[in-house]
PDB file of N, CA and C in Angstrom:
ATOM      1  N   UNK A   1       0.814  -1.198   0.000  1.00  0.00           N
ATOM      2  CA  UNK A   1       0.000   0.000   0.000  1.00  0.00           C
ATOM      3  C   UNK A   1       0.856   1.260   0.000  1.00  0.00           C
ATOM      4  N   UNK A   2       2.266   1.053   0.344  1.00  0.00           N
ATOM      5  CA  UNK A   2       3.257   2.381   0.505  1.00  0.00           C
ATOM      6  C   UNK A   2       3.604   2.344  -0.469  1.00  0.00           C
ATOM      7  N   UNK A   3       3.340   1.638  -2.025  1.00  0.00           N
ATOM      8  CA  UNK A   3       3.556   2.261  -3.056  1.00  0.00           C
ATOM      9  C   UNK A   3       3.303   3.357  -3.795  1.00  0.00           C
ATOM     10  N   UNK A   4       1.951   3.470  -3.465  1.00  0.00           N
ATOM     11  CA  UNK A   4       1.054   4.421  -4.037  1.00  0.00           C
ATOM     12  C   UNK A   4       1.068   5.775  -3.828  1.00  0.00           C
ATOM     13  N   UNK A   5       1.867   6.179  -2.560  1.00  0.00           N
ATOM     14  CA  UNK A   5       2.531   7.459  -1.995  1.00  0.00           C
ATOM     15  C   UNK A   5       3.885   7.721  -2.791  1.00  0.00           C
ATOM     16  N   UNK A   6       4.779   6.951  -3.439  1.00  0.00           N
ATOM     17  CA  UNK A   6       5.390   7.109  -4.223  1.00  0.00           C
ATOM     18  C   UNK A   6       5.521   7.293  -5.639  1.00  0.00           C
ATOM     19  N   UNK A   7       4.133   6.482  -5.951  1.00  0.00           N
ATOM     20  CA  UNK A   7       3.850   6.469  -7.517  1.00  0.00           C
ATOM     21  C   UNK A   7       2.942   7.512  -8.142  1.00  0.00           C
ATOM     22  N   UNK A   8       2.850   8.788  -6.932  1.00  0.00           N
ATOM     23  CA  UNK A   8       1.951   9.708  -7.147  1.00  0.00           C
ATOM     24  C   UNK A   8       3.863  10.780  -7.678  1.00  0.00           C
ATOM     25  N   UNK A   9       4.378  10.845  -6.389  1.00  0.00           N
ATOM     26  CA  UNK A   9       5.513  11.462  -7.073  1.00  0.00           C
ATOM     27  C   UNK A   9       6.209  11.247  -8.842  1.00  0.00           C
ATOM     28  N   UNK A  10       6.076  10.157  -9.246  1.00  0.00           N
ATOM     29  CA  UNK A  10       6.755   9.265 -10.334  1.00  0.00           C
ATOM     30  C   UNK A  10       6.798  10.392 -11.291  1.00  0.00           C
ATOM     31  N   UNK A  11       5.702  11.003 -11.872  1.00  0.00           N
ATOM     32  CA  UNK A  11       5.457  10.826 -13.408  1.00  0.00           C
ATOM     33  C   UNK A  11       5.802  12.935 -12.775  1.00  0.00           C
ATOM     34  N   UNK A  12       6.435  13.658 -11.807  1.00  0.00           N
ATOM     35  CA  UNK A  12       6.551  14.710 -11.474  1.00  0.00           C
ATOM     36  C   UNK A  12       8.323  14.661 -11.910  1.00  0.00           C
ATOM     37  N   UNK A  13       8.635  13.438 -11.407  1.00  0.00           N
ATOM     38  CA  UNK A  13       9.772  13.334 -11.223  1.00  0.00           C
ATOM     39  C   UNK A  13      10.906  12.900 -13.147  1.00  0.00           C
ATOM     40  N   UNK A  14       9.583  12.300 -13.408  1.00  0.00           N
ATOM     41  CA  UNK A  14       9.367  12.041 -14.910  1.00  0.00           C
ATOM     42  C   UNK A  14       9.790  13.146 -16.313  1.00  0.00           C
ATOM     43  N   UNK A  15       8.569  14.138 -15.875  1.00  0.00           N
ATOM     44  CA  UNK A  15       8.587  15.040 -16.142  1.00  0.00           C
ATOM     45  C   UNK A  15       9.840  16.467 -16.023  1.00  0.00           C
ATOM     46  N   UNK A  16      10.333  16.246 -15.289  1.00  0.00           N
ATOM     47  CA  UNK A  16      11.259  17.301 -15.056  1.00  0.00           C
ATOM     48  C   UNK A  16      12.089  16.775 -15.533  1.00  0.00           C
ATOM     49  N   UNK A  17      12.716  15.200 -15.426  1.00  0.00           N
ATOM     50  CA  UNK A  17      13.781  14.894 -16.228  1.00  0.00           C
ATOM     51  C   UNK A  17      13.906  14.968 -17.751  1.00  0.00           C
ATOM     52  N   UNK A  18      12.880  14.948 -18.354  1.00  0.00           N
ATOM     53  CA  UNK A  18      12.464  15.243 -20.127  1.00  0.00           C
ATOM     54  C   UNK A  18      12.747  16.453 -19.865  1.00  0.00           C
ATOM     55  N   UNK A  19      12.274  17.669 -19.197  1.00  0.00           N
ATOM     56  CA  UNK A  19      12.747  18.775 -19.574  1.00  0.00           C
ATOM     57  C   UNK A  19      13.955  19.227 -19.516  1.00  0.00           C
ATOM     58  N   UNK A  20      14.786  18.737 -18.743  1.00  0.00           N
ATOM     59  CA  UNK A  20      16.116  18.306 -18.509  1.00  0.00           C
ATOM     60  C   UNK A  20      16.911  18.274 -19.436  1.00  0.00           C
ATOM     61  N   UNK A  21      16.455  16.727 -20.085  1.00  0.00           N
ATOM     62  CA  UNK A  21      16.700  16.026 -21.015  1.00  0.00           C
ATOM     63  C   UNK A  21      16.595  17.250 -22.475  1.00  0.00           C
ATOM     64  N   UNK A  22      15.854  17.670 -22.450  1.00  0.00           N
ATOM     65  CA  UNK A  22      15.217  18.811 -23.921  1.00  0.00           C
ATOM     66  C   UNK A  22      16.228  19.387 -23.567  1.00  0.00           C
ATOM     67  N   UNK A  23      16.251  20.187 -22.051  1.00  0.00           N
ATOM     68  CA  UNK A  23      17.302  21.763 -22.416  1.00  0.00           C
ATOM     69  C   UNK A  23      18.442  21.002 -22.627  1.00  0.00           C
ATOM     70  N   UNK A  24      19.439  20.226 -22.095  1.00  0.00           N
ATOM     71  CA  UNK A  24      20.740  19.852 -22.677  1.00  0.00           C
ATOM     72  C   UNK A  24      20.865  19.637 -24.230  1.00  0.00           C
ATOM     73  N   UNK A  25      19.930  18.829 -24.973  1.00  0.00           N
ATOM     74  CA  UNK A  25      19.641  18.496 -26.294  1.00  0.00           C
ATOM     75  C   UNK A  25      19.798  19.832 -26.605  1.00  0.00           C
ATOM     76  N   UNK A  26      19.185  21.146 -26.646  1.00  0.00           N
ATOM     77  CA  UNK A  26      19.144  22.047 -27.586  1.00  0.00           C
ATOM     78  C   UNK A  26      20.030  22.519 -27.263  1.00  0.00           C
ATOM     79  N   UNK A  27      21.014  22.897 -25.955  1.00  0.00           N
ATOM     80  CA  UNK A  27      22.160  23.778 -25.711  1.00  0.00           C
ATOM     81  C   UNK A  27      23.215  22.648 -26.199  1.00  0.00           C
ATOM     82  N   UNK A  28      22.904  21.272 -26.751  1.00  0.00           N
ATOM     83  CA  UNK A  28      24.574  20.852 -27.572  1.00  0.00           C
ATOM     84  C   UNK A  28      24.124  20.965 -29.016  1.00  0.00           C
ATOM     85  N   UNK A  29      23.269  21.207 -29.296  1.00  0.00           N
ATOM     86  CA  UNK A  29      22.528  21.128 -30.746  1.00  0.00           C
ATOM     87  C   UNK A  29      23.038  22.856 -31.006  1.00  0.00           C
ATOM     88  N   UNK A  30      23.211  23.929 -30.397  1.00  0.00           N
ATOM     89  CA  UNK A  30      23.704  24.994 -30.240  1.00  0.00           C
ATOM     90  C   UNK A  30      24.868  24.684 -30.465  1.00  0.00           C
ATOM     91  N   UNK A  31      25.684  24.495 -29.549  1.00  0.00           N
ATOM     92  CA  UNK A  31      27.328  24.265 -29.815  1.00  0.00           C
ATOM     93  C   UNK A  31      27.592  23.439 -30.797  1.00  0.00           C
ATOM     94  N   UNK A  32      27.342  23.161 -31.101  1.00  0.00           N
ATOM     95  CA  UNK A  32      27.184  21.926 -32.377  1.00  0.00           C
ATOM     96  C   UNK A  32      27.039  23.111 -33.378  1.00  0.00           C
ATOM     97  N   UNK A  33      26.286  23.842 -33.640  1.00  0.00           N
ATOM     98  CA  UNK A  33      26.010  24.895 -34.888  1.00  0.00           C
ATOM     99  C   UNK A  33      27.396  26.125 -34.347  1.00  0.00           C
ATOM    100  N   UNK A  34      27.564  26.245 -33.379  1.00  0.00           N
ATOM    101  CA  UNK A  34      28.393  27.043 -33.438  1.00  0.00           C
ATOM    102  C   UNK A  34      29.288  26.891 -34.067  1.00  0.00           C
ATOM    103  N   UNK A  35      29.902  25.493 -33.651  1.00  0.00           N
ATOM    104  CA  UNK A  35      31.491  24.564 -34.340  1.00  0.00           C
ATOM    105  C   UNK A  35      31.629  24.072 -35.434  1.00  0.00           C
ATOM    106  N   UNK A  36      30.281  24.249 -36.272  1.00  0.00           N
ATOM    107  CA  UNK A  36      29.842  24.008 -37.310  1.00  0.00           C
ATOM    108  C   UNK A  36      29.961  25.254 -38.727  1.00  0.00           C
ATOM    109  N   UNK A  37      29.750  26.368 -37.706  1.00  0.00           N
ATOM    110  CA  UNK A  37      29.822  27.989 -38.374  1.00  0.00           C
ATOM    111  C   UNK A  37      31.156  28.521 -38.358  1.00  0.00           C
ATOM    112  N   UNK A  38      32.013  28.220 -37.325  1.00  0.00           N
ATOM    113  CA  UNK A  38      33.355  28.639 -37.132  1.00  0.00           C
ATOM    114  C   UNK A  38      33.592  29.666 -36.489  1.00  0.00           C
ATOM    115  N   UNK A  39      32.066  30.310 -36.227  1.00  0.00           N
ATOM    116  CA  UNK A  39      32.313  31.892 -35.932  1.00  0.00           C
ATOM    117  C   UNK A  39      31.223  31.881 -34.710  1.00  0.00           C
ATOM    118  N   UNK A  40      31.620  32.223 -33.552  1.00  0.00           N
ATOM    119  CA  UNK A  40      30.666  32.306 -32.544  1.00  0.00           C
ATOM    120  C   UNK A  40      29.357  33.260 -32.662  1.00  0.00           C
ATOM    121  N   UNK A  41      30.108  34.362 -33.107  1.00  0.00           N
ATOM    122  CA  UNK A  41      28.766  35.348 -33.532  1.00  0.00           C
ATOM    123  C   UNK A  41      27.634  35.191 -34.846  1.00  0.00           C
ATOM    124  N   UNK A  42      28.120  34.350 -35.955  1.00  0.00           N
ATOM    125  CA  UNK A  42      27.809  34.140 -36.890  1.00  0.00           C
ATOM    126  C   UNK A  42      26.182  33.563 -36.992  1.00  0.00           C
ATOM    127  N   UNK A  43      25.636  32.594 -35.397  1.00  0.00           N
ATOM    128  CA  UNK A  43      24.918  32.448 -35.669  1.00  0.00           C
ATOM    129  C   UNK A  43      23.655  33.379 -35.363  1.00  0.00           C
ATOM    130  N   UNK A  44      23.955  34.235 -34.604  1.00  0.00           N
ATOM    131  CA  UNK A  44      22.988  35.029 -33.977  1.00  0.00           C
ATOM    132  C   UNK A  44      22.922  36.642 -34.745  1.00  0.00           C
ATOM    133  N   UNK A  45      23.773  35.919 -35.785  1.00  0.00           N
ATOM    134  CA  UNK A  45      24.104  37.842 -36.629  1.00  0.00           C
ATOM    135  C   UNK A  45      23.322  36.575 -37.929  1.00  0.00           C
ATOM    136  N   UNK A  46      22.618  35.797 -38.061  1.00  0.00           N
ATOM    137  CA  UNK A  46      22.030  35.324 -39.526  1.00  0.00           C
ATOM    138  C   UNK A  46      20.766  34.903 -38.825  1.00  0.00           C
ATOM    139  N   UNK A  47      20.193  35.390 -37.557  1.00  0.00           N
ATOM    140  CA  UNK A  47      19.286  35.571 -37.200  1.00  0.00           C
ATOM    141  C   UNK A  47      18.702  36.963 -36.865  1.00  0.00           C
ATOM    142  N   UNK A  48      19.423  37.655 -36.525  1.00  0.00           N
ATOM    143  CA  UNK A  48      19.070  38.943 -36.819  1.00  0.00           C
ATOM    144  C   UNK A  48      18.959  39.918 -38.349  1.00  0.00           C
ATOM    145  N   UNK A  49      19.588  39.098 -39.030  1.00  0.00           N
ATOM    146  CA  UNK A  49      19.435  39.390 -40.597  1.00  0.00           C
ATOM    147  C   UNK A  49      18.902  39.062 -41.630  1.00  0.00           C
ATOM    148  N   UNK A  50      17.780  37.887 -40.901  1.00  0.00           N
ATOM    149  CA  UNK A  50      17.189  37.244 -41.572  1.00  0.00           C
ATOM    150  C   UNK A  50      15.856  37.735 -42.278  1.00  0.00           C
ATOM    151  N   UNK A  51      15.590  37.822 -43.991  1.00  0.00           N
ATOM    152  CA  UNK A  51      14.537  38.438 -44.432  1.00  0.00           C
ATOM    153  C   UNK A  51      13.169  37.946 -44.042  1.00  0.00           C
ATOM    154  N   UNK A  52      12.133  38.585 -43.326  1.00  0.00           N
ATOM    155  CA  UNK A  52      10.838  38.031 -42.894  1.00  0.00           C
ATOM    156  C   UNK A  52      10.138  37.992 -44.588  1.00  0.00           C
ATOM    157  N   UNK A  53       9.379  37.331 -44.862  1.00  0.00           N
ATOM    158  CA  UNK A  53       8.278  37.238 -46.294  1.00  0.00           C
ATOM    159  C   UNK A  53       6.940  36.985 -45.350  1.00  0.00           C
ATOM    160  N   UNK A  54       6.172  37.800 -45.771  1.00  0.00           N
ATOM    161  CA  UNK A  54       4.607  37.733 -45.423  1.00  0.00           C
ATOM    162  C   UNK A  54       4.478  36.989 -46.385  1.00  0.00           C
ATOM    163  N   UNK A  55       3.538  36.093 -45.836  1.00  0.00           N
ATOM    164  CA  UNK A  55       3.156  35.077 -47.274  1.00  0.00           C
ATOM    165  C   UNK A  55       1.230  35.221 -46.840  1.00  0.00           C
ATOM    166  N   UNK A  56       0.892  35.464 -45.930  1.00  0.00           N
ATOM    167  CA  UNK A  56      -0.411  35.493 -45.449  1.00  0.00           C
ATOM    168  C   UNK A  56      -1.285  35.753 -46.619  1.00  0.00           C
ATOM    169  N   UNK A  57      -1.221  36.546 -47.462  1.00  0.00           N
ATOM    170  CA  UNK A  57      -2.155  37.326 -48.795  1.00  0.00           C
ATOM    171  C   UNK A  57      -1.932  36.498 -49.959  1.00  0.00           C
ATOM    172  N   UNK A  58      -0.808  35.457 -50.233  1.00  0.00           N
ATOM    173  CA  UNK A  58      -0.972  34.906 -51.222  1.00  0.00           C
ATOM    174  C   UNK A  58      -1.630  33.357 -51.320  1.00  0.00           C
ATOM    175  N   UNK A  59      -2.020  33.325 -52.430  1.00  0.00           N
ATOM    176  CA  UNK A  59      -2.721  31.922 -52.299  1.00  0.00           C
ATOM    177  C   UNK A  59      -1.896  30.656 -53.020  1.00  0.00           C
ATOM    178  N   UNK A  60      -2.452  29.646 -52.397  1.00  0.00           N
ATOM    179  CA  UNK A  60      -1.735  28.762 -52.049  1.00  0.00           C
ATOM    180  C   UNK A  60      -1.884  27.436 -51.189  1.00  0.00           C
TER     181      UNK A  60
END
């Protein structure tokens, strides 16, 4: 019966580790593009320069 006081924690404990799990994934998936670009600034200067296109009005 003293399982059930634990298996309420489980899926809390679950949960935080996936998010965990996500933020490391995207901060080496980052360094990974960095070492990939050569240039530390490079990636955040081809995001700030990037052309927006409204496409909303055309059909399609």
């Amino acid at each position: 019966m003293g399982d059930k006081h634990y298996s309420s924690h489980f899926p809390i404990v679950v949960d935080l580790s996936v998010v965990a799990l996500v933020a490391v994934l995207a901060a080496m998936l980052y360094l990974f593009g960095i070492q990939l670009s050569g240039q530390p600034t490079s990636l955040t200067n081809s995001v700030r320069d990037a052309a927006i296109f409204d496409t909303r009005g055309t059909p399609g």
